[in-house]
PDB file of N, CA and C in Angstrom:
ATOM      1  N   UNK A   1     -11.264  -1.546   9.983  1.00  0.00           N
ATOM      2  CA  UNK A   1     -10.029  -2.143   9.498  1.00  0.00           C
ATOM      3  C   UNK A   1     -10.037  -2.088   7.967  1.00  0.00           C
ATOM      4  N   UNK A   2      -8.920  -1.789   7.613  1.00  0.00           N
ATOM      5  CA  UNK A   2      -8.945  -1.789   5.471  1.00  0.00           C
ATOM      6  C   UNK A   2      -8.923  -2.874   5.076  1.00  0.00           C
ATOM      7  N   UNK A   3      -9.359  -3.329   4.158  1.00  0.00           N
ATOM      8  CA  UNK A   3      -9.500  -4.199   3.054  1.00  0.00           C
ATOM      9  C   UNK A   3      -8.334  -5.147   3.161  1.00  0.00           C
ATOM     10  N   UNK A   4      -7.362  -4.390   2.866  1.00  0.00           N
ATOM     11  CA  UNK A   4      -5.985  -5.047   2.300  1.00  0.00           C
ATOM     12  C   UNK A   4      -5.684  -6.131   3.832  1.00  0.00           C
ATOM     13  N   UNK A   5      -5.674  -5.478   5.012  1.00  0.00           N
ATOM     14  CA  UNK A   5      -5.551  -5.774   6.428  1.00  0.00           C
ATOM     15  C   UNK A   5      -6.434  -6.986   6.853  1.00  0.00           C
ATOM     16  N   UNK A   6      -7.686  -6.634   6.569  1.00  0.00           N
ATOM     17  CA  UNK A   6      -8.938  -7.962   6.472  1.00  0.00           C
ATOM     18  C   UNK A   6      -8.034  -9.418   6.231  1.00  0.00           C
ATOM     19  N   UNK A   7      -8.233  -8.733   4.360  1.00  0.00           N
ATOM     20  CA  UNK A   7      -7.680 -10.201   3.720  1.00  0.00           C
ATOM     21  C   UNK A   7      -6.066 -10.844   4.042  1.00  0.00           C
ATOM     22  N   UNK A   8      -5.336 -10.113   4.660  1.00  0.00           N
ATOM     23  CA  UNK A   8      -4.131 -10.912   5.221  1.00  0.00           C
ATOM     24  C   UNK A   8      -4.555 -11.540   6.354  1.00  0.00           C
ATOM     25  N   UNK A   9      -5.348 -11.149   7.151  1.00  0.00           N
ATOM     26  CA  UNK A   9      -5.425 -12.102   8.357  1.00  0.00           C
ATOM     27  C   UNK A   9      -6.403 -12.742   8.335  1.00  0.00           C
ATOM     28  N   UNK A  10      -6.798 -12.940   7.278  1.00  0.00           N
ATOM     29  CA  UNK A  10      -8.059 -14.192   6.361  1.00  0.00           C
ATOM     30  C   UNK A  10      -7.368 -15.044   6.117  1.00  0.00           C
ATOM     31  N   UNK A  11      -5.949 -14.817   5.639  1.00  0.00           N
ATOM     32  CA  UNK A  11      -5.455 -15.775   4.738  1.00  0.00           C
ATOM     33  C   UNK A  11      -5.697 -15.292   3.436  1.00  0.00           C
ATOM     34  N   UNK A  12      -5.699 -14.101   2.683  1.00  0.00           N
ATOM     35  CA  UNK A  12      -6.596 -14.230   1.707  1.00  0.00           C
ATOM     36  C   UNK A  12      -5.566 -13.656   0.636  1.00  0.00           C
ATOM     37  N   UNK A  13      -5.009 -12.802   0.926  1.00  0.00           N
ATOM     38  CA  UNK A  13      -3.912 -11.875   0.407  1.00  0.00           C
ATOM     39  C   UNK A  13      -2.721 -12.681  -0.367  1.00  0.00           C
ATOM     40  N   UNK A  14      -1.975 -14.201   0.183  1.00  0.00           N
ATOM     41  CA  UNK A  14      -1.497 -14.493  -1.041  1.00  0.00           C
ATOM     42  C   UNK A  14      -1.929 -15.115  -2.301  1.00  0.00           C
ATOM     43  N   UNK A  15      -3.442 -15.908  -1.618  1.00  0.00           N
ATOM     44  CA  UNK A  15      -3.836 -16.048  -2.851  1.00  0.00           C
ATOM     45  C   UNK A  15      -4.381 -14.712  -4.151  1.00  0.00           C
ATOM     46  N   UNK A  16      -5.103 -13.886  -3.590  1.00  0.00           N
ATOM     47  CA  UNK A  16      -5.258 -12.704  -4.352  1.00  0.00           C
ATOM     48  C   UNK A  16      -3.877 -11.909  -5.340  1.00  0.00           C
ATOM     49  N   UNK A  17      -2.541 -12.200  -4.523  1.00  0.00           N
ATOM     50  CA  UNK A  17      -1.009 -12.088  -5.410  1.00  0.00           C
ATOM     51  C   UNK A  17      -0.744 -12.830  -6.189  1.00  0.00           C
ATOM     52  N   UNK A  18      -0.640 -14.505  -5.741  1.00  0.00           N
ATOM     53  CA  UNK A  18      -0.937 -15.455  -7.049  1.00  0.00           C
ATOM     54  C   UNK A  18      -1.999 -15.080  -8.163  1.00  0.00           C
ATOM     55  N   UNK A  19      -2.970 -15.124  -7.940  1.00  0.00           N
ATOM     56  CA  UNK A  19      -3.718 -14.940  -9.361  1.00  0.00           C
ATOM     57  C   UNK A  19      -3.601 -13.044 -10.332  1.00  0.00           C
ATOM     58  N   UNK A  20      -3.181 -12.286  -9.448  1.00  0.00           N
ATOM     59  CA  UNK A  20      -2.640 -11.370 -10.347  1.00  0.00           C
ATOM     60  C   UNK A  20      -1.254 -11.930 -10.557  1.00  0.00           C
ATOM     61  N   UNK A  21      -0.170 -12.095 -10.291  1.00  0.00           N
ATOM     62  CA  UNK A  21       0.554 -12.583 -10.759  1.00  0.00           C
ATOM     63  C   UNK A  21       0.726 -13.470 -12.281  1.00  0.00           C
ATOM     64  N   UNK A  22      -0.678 -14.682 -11.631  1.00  0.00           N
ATOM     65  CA  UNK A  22      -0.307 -15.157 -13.255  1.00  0.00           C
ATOM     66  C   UNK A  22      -0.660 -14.445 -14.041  1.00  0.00           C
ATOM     67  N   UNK A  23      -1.577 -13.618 -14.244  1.00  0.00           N
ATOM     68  CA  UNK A  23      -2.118 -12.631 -15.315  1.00  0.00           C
ATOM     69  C   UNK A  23      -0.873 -11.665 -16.174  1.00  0.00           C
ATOM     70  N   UNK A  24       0.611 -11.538 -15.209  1.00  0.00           N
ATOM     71  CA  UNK A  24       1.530 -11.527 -16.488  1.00  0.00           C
ATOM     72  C   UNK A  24       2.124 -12.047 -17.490  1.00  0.00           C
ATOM     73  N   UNK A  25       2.006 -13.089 -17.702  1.00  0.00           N
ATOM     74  CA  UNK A  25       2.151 -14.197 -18.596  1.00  0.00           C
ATOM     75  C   UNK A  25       1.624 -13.625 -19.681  1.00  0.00           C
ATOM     76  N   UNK A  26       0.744 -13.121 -19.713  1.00  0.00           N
ATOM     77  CA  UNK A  26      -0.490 -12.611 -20.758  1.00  0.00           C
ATOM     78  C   UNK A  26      -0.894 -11.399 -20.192  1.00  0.00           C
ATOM     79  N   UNK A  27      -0.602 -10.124 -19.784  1.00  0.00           N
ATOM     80  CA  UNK A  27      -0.601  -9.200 -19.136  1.00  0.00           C
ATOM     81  C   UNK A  27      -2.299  -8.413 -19.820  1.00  0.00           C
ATOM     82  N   UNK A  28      -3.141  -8.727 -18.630  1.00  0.00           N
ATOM     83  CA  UNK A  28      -4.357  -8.201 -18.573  1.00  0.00           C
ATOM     84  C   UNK A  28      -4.826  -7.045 -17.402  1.00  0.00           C
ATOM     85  N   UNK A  29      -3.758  -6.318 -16.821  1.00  0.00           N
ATOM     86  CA  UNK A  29      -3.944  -6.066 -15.691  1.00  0.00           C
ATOM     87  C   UNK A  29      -4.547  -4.492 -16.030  1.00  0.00           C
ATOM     88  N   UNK A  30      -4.273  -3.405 -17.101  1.00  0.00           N
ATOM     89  CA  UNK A  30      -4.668  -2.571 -17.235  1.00  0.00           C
ATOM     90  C   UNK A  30      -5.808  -2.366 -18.576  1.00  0.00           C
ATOM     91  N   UNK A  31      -6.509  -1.306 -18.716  1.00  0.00           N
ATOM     92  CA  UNK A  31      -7.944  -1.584 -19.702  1.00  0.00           C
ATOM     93  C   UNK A  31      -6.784  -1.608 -21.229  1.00  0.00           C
ATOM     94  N   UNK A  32      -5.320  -1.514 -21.775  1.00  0.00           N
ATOM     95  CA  UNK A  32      -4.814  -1.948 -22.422  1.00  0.00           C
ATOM     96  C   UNK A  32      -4.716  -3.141 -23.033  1.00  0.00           C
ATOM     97  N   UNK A  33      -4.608  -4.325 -22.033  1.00  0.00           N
ATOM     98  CA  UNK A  33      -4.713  -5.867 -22.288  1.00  0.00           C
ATOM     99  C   UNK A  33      -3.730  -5.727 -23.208  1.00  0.00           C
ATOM    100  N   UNK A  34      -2.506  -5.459 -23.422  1.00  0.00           N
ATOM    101  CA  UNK A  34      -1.337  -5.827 -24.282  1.00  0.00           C
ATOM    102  C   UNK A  34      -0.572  -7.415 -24.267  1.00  0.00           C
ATOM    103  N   UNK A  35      -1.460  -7.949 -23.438  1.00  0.00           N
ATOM    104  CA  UNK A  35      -1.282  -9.330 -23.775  1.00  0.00           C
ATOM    105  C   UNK A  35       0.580  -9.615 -23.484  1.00  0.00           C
ATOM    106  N   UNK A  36       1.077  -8.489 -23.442  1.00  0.00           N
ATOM    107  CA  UNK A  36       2.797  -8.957 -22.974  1.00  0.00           C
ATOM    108  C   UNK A  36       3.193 -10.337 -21.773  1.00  0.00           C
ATOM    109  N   UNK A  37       3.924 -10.727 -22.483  1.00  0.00           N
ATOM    110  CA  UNK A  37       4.496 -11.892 -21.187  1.00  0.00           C
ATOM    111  C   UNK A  37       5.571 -10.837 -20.260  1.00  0.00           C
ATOM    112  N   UNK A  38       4.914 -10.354 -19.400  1.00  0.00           N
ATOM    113  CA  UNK A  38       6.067  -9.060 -18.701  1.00  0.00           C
ATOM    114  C   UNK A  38       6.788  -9.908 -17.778  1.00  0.00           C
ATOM    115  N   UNK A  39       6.727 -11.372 -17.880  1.00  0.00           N
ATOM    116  CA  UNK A  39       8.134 -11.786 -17.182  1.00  0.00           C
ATOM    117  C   UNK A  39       8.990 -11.979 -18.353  1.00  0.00           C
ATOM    118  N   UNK A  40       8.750 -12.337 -19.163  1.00  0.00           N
ATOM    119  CA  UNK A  40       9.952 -12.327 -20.338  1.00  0.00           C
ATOM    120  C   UNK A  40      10.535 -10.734 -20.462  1.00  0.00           C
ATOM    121  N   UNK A  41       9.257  -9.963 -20.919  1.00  0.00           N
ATOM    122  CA  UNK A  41       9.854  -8.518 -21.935  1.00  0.00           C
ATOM    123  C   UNK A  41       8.626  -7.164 -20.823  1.00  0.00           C
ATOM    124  N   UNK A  42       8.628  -6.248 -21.136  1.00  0.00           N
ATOM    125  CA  UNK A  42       7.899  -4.939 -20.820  1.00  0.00           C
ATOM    126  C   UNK A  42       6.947  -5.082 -21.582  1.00  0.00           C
ATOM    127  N   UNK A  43       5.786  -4.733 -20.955  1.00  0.00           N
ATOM    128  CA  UNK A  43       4.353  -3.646 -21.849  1.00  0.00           C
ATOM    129  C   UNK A  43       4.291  -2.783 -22.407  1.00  0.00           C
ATOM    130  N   UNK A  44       3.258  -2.078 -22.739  1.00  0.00           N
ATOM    131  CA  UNK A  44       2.903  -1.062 -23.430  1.00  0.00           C
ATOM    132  C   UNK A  44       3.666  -0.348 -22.220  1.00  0.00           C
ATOM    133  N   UNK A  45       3.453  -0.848 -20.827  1.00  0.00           N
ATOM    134  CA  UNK A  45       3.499   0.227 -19.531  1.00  0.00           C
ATOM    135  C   UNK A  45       5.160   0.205 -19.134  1.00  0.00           C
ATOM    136  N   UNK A  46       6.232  -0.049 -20.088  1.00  0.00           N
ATOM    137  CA  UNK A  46       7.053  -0.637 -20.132  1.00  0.00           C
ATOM    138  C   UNK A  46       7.807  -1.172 -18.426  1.00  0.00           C
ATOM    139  N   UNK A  47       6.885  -1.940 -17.608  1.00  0.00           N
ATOM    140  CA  UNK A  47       6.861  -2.278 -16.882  1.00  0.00           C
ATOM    141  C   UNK A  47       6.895  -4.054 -16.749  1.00  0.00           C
ATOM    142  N   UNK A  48       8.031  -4.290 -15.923  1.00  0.00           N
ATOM    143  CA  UNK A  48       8.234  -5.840 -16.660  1.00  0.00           C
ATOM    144  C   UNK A  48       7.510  -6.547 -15.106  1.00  0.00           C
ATOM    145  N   UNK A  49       8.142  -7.433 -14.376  1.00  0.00           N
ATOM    146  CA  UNK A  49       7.367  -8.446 -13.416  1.00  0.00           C
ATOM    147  C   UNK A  49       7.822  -7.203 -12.430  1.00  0.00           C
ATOM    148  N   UNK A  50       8.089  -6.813 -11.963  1.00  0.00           N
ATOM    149  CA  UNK A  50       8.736  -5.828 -10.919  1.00  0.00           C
ATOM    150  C   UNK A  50       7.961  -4.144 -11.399  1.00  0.00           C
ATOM    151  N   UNK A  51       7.501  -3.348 -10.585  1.00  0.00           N
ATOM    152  CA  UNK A  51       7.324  -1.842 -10.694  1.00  0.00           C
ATOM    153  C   UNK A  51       8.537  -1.092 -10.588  1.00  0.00           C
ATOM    154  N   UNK A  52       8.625  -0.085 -11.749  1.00  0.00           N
ATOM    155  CA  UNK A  52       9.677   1.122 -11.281  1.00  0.00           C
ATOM    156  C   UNK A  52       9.084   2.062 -10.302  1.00  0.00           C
ATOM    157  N   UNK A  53       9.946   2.052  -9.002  1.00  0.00           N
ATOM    158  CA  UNK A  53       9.178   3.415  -8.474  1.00  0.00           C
ATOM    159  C   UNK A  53      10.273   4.640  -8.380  1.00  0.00           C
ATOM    160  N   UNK A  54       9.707   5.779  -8.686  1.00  0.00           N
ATOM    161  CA  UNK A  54      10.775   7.020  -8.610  1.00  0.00           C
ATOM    162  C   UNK A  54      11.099   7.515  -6.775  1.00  0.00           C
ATOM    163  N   UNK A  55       9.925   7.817  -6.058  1.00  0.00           N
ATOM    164  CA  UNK A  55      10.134   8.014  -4.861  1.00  0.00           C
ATOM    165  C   UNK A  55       8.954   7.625  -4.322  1.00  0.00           C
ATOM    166  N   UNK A  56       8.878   7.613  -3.129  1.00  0.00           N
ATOM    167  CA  UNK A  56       7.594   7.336  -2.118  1.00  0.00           C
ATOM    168  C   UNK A  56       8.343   7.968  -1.247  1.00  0.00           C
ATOM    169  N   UNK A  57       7.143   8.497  -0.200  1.00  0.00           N
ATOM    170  CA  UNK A  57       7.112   9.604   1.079  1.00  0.00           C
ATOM    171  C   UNK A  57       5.868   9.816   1.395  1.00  0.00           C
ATOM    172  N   UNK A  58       6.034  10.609   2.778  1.00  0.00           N
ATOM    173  CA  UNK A  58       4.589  10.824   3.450  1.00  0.00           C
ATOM    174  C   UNK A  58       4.429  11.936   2.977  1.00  0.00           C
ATOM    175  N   UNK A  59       2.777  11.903   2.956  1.00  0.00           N
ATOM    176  CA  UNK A  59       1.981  13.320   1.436  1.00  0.00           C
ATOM    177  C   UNK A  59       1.521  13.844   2.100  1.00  0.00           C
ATOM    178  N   UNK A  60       1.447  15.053   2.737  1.00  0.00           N
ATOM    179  CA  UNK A  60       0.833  15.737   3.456  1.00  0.00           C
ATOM    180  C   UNK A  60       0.474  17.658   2.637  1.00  0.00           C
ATOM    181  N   UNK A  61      -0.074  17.144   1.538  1.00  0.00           N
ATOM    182  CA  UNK A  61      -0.659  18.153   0.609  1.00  0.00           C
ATOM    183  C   UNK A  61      -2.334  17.886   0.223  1.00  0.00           C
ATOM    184  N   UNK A  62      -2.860  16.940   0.842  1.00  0.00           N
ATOM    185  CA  UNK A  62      -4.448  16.749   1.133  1.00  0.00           C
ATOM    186  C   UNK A  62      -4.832  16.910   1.890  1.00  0.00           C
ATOM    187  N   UNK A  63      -6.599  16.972   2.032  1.00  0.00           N
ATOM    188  CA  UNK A  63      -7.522  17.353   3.102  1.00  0.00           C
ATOM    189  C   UNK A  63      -6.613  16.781   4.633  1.00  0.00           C
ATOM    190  N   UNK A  64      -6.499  17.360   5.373  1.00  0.00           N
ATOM    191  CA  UNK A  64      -6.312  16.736   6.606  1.00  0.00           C
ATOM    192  C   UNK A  64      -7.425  15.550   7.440  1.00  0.00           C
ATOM    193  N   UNK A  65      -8.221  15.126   7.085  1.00  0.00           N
ATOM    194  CA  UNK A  65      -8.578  14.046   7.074  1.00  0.00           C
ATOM    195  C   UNK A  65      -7.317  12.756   6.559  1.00  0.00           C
ATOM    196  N   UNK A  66      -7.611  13.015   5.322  1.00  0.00           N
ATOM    197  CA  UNK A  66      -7.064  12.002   4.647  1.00  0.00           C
ATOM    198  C   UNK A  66      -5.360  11.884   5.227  1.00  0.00           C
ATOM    199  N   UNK A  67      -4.450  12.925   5.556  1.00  0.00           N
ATOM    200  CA  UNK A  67      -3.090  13.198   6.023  1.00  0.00           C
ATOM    201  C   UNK A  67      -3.064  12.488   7.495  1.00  0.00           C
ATOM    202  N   UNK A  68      -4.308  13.161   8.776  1.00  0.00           N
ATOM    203  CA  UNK A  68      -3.794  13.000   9.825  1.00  0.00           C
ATOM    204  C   UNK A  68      -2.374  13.541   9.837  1.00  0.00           C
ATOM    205  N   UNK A  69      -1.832  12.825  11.205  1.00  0.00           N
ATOM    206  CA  UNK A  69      -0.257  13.651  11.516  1.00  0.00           C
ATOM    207  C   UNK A  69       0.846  12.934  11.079  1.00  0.00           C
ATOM    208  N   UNK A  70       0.702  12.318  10.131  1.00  0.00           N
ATOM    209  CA  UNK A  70       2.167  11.246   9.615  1.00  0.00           C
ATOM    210  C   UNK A  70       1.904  10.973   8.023  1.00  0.00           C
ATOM    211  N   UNK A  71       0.684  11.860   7.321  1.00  0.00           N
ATOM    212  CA  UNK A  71       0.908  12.053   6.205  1.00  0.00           C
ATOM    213  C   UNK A  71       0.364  10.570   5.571  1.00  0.00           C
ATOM    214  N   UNK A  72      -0.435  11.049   4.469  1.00  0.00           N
ATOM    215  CA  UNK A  72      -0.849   9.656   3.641  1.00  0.00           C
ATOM    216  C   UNK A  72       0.302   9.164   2.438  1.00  0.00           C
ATOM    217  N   UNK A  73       0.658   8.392   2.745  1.00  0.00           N
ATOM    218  CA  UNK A  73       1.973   7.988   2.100  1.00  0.00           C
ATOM    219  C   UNK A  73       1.574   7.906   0.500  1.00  0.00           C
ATOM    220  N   UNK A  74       2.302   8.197  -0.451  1.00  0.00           N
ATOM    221  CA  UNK A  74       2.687   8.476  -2.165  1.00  0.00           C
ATOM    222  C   UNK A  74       3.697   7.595  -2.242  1.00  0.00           C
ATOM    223  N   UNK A  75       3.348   6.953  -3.935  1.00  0.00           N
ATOM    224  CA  UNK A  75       4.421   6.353  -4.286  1.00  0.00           C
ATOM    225  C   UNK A  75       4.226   6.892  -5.794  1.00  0.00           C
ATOM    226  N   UNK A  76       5.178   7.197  -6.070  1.00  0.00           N
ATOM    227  CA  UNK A  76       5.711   7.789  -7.757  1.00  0.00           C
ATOM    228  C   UNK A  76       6.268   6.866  -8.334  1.00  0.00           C
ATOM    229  N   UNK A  77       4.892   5.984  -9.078  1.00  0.00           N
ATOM    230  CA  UNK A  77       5.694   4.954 -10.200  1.00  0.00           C
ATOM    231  C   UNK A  77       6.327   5.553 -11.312  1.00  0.00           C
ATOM    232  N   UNK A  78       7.116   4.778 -11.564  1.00  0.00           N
ATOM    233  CA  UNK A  78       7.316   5.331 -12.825  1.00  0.00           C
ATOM    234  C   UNK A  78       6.833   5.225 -14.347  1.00  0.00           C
ATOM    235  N   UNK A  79       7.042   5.246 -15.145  1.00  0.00           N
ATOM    236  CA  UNK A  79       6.407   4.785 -16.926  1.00  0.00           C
ATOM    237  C   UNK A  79       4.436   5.307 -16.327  1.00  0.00           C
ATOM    238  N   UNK A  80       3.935   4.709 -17.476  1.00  0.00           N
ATOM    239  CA  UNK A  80       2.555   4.918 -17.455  1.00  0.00           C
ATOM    240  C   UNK A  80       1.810   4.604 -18.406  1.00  0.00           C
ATOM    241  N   UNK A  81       0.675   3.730 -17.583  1.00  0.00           N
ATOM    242  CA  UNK A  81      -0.123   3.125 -19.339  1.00  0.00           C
ATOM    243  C   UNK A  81      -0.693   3.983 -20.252  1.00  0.00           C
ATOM    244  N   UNK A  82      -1.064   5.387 -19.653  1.00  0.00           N
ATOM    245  CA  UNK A  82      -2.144   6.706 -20.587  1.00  0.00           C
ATOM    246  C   UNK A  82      -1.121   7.137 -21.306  1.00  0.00           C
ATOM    247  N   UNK A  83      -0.357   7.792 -21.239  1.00  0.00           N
ATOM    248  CA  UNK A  83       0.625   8.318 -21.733  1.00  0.00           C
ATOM    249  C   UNK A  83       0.019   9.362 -22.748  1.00  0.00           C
ATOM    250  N   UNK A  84      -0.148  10.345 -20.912  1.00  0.00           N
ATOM    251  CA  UNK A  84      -0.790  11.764 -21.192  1.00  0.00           C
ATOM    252  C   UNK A  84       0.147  12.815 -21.688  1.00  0.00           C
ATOM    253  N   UNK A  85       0.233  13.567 -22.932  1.00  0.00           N
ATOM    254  CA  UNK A  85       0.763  14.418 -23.352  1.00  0.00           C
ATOM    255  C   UNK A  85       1.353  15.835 -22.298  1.00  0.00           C
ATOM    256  N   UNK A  86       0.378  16.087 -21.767  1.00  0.00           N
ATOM    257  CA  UNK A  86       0.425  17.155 -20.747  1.00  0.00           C
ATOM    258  C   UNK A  86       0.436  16.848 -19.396  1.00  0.00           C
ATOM    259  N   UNK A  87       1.297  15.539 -19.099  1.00  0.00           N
ATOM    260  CA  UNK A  87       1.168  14.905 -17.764  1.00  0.00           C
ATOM    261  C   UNK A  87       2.055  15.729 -16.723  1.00  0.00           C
ATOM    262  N   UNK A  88       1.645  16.033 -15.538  1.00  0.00           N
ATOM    263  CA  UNK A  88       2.675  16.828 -14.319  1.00  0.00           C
ATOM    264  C   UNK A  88       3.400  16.243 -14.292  1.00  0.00           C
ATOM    265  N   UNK A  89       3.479  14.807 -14.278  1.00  0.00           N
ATOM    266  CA  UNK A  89       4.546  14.253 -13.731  1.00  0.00           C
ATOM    267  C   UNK A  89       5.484  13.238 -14.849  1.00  0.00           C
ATOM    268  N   UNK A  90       5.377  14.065 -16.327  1.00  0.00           N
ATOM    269  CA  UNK A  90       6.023  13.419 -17.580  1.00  0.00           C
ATOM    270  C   UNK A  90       6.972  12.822 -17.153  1.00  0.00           C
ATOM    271  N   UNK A  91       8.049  13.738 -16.450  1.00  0.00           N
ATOM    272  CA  UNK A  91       9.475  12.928 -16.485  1.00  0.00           C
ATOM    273  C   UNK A  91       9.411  11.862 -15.986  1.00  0.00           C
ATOM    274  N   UNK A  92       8.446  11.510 -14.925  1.00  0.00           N
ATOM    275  CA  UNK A  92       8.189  10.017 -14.308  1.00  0.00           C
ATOM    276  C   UNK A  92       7.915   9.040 -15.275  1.00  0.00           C
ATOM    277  N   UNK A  93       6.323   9.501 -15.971  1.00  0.00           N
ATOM    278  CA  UNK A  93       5.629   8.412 -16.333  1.00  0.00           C
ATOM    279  C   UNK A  93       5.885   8.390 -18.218  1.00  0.00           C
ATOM    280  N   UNK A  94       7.248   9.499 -18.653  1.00  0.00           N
ATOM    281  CA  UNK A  94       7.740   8.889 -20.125  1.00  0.00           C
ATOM    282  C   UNK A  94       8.914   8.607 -19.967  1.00  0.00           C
ATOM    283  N   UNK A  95       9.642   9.095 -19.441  1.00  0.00           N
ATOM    284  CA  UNK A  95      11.361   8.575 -19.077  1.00  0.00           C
ATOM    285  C   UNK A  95      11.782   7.512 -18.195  1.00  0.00           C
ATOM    286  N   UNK A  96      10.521   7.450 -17.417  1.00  0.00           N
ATOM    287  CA  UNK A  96      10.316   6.306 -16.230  1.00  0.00           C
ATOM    288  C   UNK A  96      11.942   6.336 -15.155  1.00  0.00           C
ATOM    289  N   UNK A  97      12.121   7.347 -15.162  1.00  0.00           N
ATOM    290  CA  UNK A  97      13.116   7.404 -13.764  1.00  0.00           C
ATOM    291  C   UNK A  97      12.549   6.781 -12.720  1.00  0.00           C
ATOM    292  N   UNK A  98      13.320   6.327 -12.203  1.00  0.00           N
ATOM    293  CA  UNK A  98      13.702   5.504 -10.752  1.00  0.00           C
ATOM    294  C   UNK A  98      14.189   3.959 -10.893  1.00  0.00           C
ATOM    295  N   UNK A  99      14.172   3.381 -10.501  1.00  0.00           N
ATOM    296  CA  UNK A  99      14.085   1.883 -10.128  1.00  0.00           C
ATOM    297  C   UNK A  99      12.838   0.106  -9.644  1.00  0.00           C
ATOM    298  N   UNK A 100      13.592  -0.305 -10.245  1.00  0.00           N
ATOM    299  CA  UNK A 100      12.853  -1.104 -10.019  1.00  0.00           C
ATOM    300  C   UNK A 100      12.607  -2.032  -8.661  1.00  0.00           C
ATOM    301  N   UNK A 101      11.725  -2.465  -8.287  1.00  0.00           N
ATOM    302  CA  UNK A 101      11.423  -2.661  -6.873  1.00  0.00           C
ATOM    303  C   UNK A 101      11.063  -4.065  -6.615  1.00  0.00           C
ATOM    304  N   UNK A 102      11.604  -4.859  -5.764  1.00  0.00           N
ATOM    305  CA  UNK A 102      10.885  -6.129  -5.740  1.00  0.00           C
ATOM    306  C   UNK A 102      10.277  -6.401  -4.629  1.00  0.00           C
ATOM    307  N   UNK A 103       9.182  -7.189  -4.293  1.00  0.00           N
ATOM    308  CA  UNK A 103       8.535  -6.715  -2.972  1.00  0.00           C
ATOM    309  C   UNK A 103       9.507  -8.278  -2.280  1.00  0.00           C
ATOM    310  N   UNK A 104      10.016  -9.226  -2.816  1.00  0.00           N
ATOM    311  CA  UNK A 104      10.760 -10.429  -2.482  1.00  0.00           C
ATOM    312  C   UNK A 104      12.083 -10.332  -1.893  1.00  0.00           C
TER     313      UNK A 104
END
C-alpha cells in the first residue's frame, strides 16, 4: 500500500496538510525559503495558497512498469522555483500557463 494511502486511513494525512499549510505564512516549503506570506501575495515560485496546474493526464511514455495499462498519471504545474534557462517545459514553468486549482 503507498504512503500517502497508509497515512489517510491512520488518520494521519490531515494533520500532515495542516502543518504544511501553516508553513505559508512564512513560505519554507522549497530549498528557496522566500519567507513569502503566499496567502497574502506569490513567491519567488509565483505561486500563491493554491497551485497553477497547466494539464494533468495519464503518462504512458515510461518504463512499463511504472505505466502498467492506465498510465502513471502527470501533472504540469505551472511557474517554477529553478527557473532553468533551457527548461523543456519554459512556457509552463516562466509564463506559468494554466490555472489555478483548489483541492477545497
Amino acid at each position: 500500500m503507498t504512503n500517502y494511502l497508509l497515512c489517510h486511513q491512520q488518520g494521519r494525512l490531515a494533520a500532515i496538510k495542516e502543518r504544511l499549510l501553516s508553513r505559508l505564512s512564512s513560505c519554507t516549503l522549497c530549498p528557496r525559503t522566500c519567507r513569502q506570506d503566499r496567502y497574502a501575495h506569490t513567491g519567488f515560485c509565483h505561486t500563491g495558497r493554491y497551485a497553477r496546474v497547466n494539464s494533468f493526464f495519464p503518462h504512458f511514455q515510461e518504463e512499463p512498469e511504472l505505466v502498467g495499462r492506465g498510465g502513471s498519471g502527470t501533472i504540469f504545474f505551472s511557474y517554477c522555483n529553478i527557473g532553468c534557462l533551457y527548461c523543456q517545459n519554459y512556457m509552463l514553468s516562466h509564463f506559468g500557463e494554466g490555472h489555478e486549482v483548489s483541492p477545497d
